[in-house]
N, C-alpha and C. Protein backbone atom coordinates (compact mmCIF):
# COMPACT_ATOMS: atom_id res chain seq x y z
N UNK A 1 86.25 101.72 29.78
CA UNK A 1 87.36 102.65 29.78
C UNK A 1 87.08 103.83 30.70
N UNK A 2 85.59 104.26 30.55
CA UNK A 2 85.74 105.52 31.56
C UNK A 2 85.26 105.15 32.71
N UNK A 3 84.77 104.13 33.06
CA UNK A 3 84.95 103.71 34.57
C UNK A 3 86.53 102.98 34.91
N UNK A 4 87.11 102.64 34.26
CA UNK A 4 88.55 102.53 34.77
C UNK A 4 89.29 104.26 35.12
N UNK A 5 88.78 104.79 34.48
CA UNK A 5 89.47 106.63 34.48
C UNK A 5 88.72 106.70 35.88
N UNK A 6 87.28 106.49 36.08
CA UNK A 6 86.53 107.27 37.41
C UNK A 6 87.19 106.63 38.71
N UNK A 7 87.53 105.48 38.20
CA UNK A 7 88.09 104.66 39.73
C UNK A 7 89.13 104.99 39.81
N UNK A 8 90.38 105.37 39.01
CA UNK A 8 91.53 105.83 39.04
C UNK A 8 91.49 107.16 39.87
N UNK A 9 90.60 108.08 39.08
CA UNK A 9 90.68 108.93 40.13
C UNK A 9 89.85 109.23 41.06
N UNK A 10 88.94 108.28 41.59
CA UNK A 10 88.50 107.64 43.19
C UNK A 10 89.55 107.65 43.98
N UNK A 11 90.49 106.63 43.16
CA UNK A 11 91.62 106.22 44.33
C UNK A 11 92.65 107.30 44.46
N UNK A 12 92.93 108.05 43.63
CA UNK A 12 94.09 109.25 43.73
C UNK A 12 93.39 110.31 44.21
N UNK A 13 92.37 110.47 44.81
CA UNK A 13 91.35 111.28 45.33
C UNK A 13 91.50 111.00 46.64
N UNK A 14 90.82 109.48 46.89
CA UNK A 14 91.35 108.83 48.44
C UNK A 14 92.71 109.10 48.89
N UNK A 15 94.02 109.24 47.95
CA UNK A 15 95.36 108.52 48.49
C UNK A 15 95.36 110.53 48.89
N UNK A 16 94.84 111.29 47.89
CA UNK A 16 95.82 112.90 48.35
C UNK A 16 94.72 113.13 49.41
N UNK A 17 93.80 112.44 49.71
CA UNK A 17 92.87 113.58 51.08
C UNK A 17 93.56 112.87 52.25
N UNK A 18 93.93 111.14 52.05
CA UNK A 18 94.64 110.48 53.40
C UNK A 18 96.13 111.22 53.60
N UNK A 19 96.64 111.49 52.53
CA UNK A 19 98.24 112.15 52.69
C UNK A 19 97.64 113.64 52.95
N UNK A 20 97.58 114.17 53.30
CA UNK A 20 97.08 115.16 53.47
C UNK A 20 96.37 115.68 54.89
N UNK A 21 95.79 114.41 55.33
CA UNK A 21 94.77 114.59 56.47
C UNK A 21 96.34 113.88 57.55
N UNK A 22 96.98 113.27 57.05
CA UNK A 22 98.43 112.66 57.60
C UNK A 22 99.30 113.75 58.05
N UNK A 23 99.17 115.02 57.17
CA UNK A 23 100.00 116.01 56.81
C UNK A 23 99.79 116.98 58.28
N UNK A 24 98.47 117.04 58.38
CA UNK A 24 98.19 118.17 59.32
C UNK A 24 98.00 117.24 60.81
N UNK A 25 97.35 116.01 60.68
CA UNK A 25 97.96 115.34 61.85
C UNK A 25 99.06 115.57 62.19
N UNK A 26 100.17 115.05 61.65
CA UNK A 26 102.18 115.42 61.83
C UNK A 26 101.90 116.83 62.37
N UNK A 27 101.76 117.90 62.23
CA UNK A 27 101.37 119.33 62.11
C UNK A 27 101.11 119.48 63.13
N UNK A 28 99.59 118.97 63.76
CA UNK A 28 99.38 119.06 65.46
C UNK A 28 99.91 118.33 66.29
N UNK A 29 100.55 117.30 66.21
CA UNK A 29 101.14 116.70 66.81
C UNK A 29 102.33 117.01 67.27
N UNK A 30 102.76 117.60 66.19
CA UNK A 30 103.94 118.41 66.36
C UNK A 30 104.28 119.82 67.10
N UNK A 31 102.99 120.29 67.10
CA UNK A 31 103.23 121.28 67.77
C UNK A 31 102.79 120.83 69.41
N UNK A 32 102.31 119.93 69.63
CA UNK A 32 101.45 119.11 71.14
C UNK A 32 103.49 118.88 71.56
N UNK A 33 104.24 118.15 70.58
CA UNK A 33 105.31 117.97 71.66
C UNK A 33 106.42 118.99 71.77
N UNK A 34 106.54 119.95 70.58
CA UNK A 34 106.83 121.63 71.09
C UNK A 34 106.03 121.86 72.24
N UNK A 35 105.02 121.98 72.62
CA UNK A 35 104.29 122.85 73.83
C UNK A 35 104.80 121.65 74.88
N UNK A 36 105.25 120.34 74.94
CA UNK A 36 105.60 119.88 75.94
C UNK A 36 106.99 119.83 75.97
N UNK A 37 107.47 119.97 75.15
CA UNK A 37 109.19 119.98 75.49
C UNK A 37 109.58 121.30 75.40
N UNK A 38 108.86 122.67 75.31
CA UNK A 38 109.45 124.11 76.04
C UNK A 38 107.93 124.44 76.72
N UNK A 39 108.55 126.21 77.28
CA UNK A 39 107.42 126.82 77.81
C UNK A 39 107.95 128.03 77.00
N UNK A 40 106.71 129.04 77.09
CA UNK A 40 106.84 130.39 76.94
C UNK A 40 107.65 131.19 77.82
N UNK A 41 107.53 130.81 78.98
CA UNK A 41 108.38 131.14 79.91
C UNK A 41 109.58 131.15 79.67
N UNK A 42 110.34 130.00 78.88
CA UNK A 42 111.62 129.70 79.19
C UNK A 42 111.72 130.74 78.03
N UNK A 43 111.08 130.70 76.85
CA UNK A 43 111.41 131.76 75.70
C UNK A 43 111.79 133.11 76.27
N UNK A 44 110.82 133.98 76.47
CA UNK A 44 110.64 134.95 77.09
C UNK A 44 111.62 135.27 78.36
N UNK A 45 112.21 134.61 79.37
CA UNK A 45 113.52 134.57 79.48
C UNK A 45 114.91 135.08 79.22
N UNK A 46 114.66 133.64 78.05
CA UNK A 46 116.10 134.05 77.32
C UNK A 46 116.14 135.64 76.18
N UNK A 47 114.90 135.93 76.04
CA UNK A 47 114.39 137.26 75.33
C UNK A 47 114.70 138.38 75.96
N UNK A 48 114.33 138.21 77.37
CA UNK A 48 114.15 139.74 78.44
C UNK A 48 115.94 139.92 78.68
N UNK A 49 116.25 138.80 78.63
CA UNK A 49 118.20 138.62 78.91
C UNK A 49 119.04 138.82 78.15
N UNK A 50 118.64 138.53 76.59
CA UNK A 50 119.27 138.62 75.54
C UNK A 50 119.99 137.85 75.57
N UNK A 51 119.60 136.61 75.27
CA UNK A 51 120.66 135.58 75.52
C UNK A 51 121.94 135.43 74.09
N UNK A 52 122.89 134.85 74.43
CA UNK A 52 123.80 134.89 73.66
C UNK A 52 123.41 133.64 72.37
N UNK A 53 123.63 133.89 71.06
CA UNK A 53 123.71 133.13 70.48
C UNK A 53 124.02 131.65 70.27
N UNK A 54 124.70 131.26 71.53
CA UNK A 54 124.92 130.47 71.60
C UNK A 54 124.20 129.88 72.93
N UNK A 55 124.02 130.63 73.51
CA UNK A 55 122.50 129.68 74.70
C UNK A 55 121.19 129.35 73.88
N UNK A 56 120.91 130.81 72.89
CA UNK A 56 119.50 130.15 72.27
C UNK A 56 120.27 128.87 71.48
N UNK A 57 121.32 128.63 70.37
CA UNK A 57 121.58 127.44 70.26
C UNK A 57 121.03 126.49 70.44
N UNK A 58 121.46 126.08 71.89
CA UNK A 58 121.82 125.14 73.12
C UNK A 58 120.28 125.09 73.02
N UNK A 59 119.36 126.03 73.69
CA UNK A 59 117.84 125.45 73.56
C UNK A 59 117.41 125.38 72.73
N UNK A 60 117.60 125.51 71.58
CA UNK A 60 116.77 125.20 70.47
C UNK A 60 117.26 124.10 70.24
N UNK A 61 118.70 123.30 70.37
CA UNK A 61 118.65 121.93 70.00
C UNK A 61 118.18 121.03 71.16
N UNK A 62 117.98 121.54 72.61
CA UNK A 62 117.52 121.20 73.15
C UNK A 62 116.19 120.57 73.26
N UNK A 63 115.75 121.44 72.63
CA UNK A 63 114.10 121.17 72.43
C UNK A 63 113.40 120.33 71.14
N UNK A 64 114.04 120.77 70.24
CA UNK A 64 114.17 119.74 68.93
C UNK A 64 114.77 118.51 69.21
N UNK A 65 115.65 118.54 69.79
CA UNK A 65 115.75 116.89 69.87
C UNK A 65 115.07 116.30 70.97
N UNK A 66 114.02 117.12 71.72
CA UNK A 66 113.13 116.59 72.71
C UNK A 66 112.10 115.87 71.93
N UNK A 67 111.51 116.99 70.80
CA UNK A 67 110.18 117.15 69.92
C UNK A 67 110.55 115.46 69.29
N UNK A 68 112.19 115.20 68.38
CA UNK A 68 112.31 114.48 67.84
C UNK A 68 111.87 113.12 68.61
N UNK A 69 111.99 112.90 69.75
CA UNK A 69 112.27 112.07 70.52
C UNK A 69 110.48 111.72 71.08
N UNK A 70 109.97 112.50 71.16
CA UNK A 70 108.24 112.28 71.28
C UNK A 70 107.82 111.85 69.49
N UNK A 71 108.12 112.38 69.14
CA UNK A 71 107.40 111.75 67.46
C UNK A 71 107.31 110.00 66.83
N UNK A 72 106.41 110.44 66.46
CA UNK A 72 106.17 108.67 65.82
C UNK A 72 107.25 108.44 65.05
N UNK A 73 107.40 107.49 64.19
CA UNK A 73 108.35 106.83 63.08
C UNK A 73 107.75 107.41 61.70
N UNK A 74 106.32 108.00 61.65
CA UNK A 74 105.63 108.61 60.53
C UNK A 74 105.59 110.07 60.92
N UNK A 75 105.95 110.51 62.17
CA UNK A 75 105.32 112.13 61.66
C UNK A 75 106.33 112.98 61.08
N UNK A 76 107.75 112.59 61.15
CA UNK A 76 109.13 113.28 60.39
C UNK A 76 108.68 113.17 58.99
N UNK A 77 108.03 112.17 58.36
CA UNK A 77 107.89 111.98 56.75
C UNK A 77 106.74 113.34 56.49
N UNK A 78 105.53 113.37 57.31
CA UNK A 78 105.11 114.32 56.45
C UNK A 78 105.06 115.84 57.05
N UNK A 79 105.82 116.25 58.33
CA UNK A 79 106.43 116.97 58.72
C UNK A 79 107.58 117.15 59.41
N UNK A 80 108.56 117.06 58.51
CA UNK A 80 110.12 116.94 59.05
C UNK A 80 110.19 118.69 59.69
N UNK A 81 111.35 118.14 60.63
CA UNK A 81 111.97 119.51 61.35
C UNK A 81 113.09 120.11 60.66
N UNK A 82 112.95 121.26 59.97
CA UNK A 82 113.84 122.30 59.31
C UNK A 82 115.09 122.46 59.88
N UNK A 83 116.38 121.93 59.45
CA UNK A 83 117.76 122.44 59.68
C UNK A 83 117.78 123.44 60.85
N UNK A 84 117.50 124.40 60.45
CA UNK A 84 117.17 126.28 60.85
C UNK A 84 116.88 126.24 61.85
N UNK A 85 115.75 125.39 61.94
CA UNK A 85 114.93 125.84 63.39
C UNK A 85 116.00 124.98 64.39
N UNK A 86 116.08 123.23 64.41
CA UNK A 86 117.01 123.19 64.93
C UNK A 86 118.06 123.11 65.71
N UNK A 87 118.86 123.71 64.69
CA UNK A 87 120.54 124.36 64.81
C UNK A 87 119.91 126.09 64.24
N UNK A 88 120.07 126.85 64.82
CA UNK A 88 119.35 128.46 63.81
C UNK A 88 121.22 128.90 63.95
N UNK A 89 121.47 129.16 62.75
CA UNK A 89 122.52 129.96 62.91
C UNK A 89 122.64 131.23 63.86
N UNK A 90 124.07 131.94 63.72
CA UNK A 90 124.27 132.65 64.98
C UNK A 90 123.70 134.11 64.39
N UNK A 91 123.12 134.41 65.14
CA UNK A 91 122.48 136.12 64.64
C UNK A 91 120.94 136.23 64.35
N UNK A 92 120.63 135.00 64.13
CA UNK A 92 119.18 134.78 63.28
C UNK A 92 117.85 135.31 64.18
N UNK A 93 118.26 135.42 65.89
CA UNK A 93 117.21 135.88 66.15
C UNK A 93 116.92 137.14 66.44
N UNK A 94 115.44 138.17 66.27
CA UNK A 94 115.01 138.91 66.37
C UNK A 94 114.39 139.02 67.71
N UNK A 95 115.38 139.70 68.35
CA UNK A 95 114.47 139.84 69.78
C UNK A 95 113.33 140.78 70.09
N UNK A 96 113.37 141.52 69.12
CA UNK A 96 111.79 141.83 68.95
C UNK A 96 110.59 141.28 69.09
N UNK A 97 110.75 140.02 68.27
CA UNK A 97 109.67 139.23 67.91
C UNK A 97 109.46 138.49 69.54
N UNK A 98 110.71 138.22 69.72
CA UNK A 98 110.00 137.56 71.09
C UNK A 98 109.56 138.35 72.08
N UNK A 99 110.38 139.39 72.30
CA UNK A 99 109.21 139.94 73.16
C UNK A 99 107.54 140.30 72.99
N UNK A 100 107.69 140.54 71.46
CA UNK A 100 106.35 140.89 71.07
C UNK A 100 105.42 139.01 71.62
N UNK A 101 106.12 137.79 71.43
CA UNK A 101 105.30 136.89 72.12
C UNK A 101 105.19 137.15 73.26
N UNK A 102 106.06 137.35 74.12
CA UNK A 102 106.14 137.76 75.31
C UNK A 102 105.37 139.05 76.27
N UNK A 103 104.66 139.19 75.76
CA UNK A 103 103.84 140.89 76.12
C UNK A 103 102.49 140.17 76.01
N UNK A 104 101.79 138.93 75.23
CA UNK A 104 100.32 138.62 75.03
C UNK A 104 100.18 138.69 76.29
């Protein structure tokens, strides 16, 4: 009985460190085809210009459906792309913040 309990949780030990080690794979990977489907440049840009709500839009679905389009068939399951990011509704950005990327 308590080696059926120790192997039980052997294996639910194995299954959360592989889902998990899956998790942050999706994670870098994900950010490898963000850094290839924009630049800082193009951010910083549309930041110094103030672009209209509806150009950042336009690149942000631009680029998300780039990211989508480099991803495996597994990395959406254990890191899906947020509504928000996107489509970001109209107003949502802080052009602060980007310039503050924009100044490193």
């Amino acid at each position: 009985m308590l080696g059926n309990a120790l192997k039980l949780a052997a294996i639910a030990a194995v299954l959360f460190v592989g889902y998990k080690g899956l998790e942050v794979y999706s994670a870098l990977k994900f950010a490898d085809h963000l850094n290839a489907c924009t630049s800082s440049q193009q951010l910083c840009q549309l930041a110094t210009r103030q672009a209209s709500a509806a150009e950042i839009g336009t690149a942000m679905r631009e680029t998300f459906a780039c990211v989508k389009q480099k991803q495996s068939w597994f990395e959406p399951l254990f890191f899906p792309i947020n509504k928000q990011l996107s489509d970001p509704p109209a107003g949502s950005v802080d052009y602060r913040q980007l310039d503050g990327l924009c100044k490193r």
